[in-house]
C-alpha atoms as a PDB file:
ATOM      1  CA  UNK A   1       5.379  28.604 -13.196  1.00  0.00           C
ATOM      2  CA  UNK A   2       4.184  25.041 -13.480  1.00  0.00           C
ATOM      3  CA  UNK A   3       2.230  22.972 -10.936  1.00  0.00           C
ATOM      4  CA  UNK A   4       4.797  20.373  -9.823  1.00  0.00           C
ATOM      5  CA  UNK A   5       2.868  18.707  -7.094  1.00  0.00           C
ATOM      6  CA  UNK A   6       0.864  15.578  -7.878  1.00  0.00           C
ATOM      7  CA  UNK A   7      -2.565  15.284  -5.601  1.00  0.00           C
ATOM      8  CA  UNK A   8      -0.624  12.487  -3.246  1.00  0.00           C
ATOM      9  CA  UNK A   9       2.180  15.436  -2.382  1.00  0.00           C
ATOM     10  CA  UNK A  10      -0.832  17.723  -1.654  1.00  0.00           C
ATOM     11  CA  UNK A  11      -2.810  15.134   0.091  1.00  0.00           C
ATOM     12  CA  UNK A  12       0.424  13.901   2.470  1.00  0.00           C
ATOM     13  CA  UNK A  13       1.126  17.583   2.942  1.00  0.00           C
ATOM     14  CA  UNK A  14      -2.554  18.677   3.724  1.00  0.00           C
ATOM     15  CA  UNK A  15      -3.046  15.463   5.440  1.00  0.00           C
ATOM     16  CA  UNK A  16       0.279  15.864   8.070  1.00  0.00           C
ATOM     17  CA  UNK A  17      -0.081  19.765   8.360  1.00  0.00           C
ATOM     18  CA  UNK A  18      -3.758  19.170  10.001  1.00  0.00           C
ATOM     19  CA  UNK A  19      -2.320  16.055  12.478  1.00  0.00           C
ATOM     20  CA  UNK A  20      -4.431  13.500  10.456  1.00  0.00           C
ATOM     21  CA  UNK A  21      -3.435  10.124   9.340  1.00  0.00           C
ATOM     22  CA  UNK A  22      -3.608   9.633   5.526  1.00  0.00           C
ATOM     23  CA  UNK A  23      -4.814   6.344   3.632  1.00  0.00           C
ATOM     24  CA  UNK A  24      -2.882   5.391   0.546  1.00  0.00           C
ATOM     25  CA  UNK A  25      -6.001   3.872  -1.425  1.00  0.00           C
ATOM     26  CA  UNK A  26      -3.428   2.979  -4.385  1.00  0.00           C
ATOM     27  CA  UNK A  27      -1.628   0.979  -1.310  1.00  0.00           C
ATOM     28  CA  UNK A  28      -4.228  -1.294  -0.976  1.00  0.00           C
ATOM     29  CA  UNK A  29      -4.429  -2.411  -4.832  1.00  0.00           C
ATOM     30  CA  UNK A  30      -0.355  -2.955  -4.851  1.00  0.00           C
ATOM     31  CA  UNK A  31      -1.135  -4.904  -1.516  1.00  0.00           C
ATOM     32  CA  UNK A  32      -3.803  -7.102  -3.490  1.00  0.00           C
ATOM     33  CA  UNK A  33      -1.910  -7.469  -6.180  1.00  0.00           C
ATOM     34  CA  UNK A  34       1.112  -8.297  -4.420  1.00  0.00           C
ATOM     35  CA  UNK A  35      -0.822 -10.689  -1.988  1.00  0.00           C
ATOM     36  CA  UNK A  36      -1.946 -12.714  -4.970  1.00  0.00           C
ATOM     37  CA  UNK A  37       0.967 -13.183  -6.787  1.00  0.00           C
ATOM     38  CA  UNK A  38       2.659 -14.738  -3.394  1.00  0.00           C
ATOM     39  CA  UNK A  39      -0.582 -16.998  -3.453  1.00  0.00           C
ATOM     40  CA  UNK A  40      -0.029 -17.598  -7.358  1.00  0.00           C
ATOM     41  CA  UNK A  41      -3.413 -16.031  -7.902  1.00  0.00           C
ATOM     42  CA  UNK A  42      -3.360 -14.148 -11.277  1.00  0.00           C
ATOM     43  CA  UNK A  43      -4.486 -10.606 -11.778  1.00  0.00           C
ATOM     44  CA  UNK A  44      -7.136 -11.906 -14.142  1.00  0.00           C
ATOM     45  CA  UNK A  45      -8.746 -13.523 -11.224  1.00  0.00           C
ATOM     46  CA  UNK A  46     -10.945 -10.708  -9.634  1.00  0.00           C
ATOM     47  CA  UNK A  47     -12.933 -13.211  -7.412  1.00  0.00           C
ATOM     48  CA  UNK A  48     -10.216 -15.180  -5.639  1.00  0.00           C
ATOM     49  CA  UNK A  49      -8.377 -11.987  -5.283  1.00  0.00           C
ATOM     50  CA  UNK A  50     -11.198 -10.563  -3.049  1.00  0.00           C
ATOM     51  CA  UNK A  51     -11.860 -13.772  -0.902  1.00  0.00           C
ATOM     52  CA  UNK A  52      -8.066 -13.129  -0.627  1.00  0.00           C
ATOM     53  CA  UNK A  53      -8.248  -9.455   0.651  1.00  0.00           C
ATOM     54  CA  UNK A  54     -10.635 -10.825   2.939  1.00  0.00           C
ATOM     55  CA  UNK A  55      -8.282 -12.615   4.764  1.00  0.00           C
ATOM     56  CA  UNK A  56      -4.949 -11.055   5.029  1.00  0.00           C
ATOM     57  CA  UNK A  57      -4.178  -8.517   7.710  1.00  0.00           C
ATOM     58  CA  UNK A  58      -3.029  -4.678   6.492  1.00  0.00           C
ATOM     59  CA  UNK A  59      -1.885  -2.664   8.506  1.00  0.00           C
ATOM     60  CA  UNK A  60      -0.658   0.882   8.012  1.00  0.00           C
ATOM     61  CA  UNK A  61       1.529   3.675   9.777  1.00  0.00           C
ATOM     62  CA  UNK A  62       4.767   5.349   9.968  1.00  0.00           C
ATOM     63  CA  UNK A  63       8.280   4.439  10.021  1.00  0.00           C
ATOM     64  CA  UNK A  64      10.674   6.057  13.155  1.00  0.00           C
ATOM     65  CA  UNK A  65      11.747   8.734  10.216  1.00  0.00           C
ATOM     66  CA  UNK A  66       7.982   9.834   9.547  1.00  0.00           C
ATOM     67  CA  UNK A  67       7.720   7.886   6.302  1.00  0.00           C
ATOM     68  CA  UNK A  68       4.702   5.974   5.200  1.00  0.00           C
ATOM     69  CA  UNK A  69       5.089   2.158   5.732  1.00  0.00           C
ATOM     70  CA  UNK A  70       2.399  -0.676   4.945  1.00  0.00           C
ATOM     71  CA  UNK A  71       2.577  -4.113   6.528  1.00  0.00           C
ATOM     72  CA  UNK A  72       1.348  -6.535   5.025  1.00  0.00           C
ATOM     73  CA  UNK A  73       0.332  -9.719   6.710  1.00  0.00           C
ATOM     74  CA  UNK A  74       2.966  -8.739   9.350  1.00  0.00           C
ATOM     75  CA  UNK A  75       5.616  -7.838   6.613  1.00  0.00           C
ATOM     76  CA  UNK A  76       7.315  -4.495   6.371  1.00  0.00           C
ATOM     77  CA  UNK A  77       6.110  -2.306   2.568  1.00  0.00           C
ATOM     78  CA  UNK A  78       6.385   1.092   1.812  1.00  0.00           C
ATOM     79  CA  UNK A  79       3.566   1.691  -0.645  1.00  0.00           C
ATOM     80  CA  UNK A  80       5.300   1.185  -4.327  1.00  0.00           C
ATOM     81  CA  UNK A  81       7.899  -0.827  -3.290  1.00  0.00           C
ATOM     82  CA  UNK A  82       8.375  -4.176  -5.509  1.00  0.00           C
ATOM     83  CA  UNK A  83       8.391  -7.336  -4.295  1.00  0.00           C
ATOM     84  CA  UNK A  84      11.739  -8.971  -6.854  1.00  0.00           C
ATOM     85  CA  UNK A  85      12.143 -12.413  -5.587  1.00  0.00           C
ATOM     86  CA  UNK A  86      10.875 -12.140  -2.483  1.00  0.00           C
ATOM     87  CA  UNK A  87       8.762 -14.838  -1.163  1.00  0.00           C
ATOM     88  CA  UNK A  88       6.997 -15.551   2.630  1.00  0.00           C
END
């Protein structure tokens, strides 16, 4: 029988069944990336991307259904979730 978790479902799983919060690393480089195109700072652009990170405000938690949410710079993300036209 194949594996069919991926090490996030095991982590989120692990992570919940012990009463611990989890941190979504991968979350934080779709926030920076996300960040800097609202800034018009291309992905190219390592340096103003971190004086960027060093300034916005993350934070991260749950939703009232249990799911993972990320708010960025007081904006509502679930970790993935695309930003299509969307501006602040």
């Amino acid at each position: 029988m194949p594996f069919r978790f991926c090490k996030g479902t095991v982590s989120r799983a692990v992570a919940q069944s012990l009463g611990w919060a989890l941190l979504d690393s991968g979350a934080l480089y779709r926030l920076v990336a996300l960040a800097g195109r609202r800034a018009g700072i291309g992905l190219e652009d390592g340096d103003a991307l971190g004086r960027l990170a060093e300034r916005f405000n993350i934070r991260f938690g749950s939703t009232e259904t249990g799911d993972e949410a990320v708010w960025l710079d007081g904006g509502g993300r679930k970790p993935g979730h695309s930003d299509r036209g969307s501006r602040k």
